[in-house]
Protein backbone atom coordinates (compact mmCIF):
# COMPACT_ATOMS: atom_id res chain seq x y z
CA UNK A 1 122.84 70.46 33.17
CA UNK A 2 123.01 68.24 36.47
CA UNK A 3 119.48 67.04 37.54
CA UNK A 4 119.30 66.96 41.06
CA UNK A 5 116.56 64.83 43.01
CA UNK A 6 117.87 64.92 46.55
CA UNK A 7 120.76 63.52 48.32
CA UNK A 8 123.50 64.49 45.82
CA UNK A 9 125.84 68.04 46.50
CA UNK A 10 129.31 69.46 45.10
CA UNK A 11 132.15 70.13 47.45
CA UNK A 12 134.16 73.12 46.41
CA UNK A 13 137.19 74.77 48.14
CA UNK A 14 137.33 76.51 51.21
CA UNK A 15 136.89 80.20 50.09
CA UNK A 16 140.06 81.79 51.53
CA UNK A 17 141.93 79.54 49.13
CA UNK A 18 140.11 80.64 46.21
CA UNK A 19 141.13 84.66 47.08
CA UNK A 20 143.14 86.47 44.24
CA UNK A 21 145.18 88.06 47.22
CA UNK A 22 145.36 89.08 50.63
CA UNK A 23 143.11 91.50 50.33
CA UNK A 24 140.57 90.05 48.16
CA UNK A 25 137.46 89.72 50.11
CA UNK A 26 134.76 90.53 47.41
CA UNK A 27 132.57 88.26 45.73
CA UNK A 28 130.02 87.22 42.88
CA UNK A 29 128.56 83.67 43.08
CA UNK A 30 125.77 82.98 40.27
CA UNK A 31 123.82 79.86 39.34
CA UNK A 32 121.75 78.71 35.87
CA UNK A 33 119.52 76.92 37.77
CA UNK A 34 115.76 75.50 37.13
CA UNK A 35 113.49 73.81 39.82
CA UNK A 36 110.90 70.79 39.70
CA UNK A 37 109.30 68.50 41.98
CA UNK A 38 110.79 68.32 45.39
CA UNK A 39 110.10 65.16 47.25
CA UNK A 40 110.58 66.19 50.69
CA UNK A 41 109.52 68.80 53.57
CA UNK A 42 112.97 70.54 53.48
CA UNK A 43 113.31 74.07 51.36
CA UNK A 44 115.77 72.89 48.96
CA UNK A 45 119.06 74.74 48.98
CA UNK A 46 121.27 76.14 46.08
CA UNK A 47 124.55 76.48 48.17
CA UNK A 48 125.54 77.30 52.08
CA UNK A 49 128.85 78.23 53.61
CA UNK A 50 128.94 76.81 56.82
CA UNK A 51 131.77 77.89 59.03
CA UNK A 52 133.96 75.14 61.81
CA UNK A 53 131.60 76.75 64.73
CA UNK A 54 128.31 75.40 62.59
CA UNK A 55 126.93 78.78 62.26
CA UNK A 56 125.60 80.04 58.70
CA UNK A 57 126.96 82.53 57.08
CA UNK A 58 125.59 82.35 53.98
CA UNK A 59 123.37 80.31 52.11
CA UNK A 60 120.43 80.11 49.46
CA UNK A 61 117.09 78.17 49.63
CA UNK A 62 113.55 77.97 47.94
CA UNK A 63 110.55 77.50 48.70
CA UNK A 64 109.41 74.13 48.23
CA UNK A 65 105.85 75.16 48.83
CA UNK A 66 105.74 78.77 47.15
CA UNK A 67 107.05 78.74 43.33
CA UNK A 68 108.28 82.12 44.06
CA UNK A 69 110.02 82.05 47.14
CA UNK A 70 113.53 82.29 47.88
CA UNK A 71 114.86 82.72 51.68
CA UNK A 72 118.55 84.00 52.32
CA UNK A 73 120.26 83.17 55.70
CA UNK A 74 122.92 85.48 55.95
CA UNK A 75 125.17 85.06 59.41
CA UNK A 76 122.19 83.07 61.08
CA UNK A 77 119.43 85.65 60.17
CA UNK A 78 116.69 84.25 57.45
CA UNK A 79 115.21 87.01 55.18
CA UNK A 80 112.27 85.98 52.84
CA UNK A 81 111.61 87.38 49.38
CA UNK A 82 108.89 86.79 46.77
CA UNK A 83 109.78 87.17 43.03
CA UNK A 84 106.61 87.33 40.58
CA UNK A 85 108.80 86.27 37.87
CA UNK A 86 110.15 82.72 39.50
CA UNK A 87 108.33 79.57 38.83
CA UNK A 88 110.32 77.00 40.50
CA UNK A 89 107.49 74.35 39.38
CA UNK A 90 108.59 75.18 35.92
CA UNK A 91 111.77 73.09 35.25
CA UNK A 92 112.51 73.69 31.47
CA UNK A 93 112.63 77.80 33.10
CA UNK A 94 116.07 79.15 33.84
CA UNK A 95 116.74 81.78 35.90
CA UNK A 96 120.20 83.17 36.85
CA UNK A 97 120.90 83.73 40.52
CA UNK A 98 123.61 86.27 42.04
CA UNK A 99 124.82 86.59 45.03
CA UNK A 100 127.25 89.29 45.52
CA UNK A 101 128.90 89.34 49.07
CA UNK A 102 132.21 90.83 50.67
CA UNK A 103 133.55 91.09 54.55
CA UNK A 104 132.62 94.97 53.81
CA UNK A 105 130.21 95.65 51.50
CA UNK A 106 127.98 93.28 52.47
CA UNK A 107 125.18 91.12 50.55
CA UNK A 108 122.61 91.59 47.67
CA UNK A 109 120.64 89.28 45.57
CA UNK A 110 119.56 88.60 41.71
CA UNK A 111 117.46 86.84 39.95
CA UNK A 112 118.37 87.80 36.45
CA UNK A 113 118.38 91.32 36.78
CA UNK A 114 115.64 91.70 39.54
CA UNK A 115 116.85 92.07 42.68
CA UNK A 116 115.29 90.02 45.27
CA UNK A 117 117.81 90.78 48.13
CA UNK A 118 118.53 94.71 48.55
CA UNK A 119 122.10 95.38 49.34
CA UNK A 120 122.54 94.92 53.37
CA UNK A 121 125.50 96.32 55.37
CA UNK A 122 125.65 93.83 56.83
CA UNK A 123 129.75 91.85 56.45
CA UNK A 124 129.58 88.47 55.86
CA UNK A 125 132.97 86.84 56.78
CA UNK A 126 133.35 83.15 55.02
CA UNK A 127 136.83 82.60 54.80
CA UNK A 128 136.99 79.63 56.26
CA UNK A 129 133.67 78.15 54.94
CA UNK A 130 133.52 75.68 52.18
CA UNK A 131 131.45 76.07 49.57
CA UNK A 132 128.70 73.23 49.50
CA UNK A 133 126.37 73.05 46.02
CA UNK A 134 123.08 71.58 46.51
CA UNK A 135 122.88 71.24 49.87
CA UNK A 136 123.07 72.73 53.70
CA UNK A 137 126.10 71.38 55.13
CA UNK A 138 129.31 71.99 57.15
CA UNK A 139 132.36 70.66 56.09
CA UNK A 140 132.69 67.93 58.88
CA UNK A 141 129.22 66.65 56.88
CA UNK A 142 127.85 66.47 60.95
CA UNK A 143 124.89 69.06 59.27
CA UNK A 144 124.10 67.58 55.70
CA UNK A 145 120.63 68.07 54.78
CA UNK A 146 118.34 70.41 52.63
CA UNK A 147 119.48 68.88 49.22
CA UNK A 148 118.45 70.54 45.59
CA UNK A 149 115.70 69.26 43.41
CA UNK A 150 116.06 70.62 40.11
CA UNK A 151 118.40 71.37 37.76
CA UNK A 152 121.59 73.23 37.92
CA UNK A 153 123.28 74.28 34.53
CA UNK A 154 126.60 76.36 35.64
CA UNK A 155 127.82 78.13 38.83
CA UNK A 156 130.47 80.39 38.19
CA UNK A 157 132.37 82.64 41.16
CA UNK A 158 133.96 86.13 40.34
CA UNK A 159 135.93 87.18 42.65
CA UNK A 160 134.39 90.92 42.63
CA UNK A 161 131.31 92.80 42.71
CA UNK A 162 129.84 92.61 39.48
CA UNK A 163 127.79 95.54 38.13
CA UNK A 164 124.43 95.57 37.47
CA UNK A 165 124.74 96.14 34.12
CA UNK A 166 126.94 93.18 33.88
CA UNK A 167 124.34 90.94 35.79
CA UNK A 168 121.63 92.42 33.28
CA UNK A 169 124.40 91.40 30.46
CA UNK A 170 124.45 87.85 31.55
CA UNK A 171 121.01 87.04 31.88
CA UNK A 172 119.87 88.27 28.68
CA UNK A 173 123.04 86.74 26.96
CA UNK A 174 123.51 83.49 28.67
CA UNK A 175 125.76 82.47 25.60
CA UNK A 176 128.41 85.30 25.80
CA UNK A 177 130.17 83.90 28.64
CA UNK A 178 131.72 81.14 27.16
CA UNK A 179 132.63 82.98 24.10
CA UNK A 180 133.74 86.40 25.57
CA UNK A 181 134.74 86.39 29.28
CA UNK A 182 138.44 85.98 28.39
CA UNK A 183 138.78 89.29 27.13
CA UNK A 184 136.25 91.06 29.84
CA UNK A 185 136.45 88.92 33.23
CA UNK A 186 139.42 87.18 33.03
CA UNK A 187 140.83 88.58 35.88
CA UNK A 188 138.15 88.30 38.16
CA UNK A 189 136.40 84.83 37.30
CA UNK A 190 138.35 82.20 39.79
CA UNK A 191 135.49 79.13 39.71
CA UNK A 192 133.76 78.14 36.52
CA UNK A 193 131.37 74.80 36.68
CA UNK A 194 129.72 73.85 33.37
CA UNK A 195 127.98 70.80 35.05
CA UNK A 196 127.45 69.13 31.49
């Protein structure tokens, strides 16, 4: 794991480069992530994907003042969602986050296998977004603020829609990735980020 206490992020390719084809335009992004003490006023963020015009398309924070609070901002609109189960004052407590997203299907949310964001209609285009870890911020870095305190064990991006069942799969078998995914995911996992 990566402990993060504010000011760090990770960079990651623009998502249109990271498509499996033309007409890939579906995705999965999901973090092993734990909270802790946040020194500052800021809802710490797990990612955003900021397009060249500075608007939001996507991007994940929590709450630095409710343990079980996560807010989504998905193309500039903030939805807020309470899940019983998080503790983000807890940080030797795991929980995998999902985010599955696509220009047509939409957006929903996971936290393990609860779902904290119900699937919206609502497209969200990031092609030409990069994909900032840790952090709100643009690519330019002219917005670069709303860094993660806690830690962050592995983010991995599918480049599909992953089933429930296989979200339910993961979080109760955090260990099968690593030993399995070649012969269940191969085609579809395009980022894996052990962060150890």
């Amino acid at each position: 794991s990566l402990h993060f206490q504010g000011g760090s992020w990770i960079e990651i390719a623009r998502m249109d480069s990271m498509k499996m084809g033309a007409n890939a335009n579906e995705y999965t992004l999901q973090f092993w992530v734990s909270g802790g003490e946040v020194d500052t006023n800021d809802a710490p963020a797990f990612f955003s994907l900021i397009d060249p015009q500075d608007n939001i398309k996507l991007a994940l924070f929590r709450d630095r003042g409710n343990p079980s609070t996560i807010t989504s901002i998905v193309n500039s609109f903030n939805f807020v969602s309470t899940v019983n189960e998080l503790d983000w004052s807890d940080s030797d407590e795991f929980y995998l986050i999902s985010i599955l997203f696509s220009d047509t299907q939409g957006l929903m949310g996971y936290v393990n296998e609860t779902v904290f964001l119900p699937k919206t209609n609502d497209p969200v285009l990031i092609g030409d977004s990069k994909l900032m870890i840790g952090t709100k911020a643009n690519e330019e870095r002219t917005i670069l603020e709303n860094f993660w305190y806690g830690y962050i064990d592995e983010i991995r991006l599918w480049n599909t829609w992953l089933s429930d069942s296989t979200i339910q799969f993961q979080s109760e078998h955090p260990d099968k990735l690593g030993d399995y995914y070649r012969y269940t995911y191969q085609d579809s996992l395009i980022g894996l980020w052990r962060l150890n």
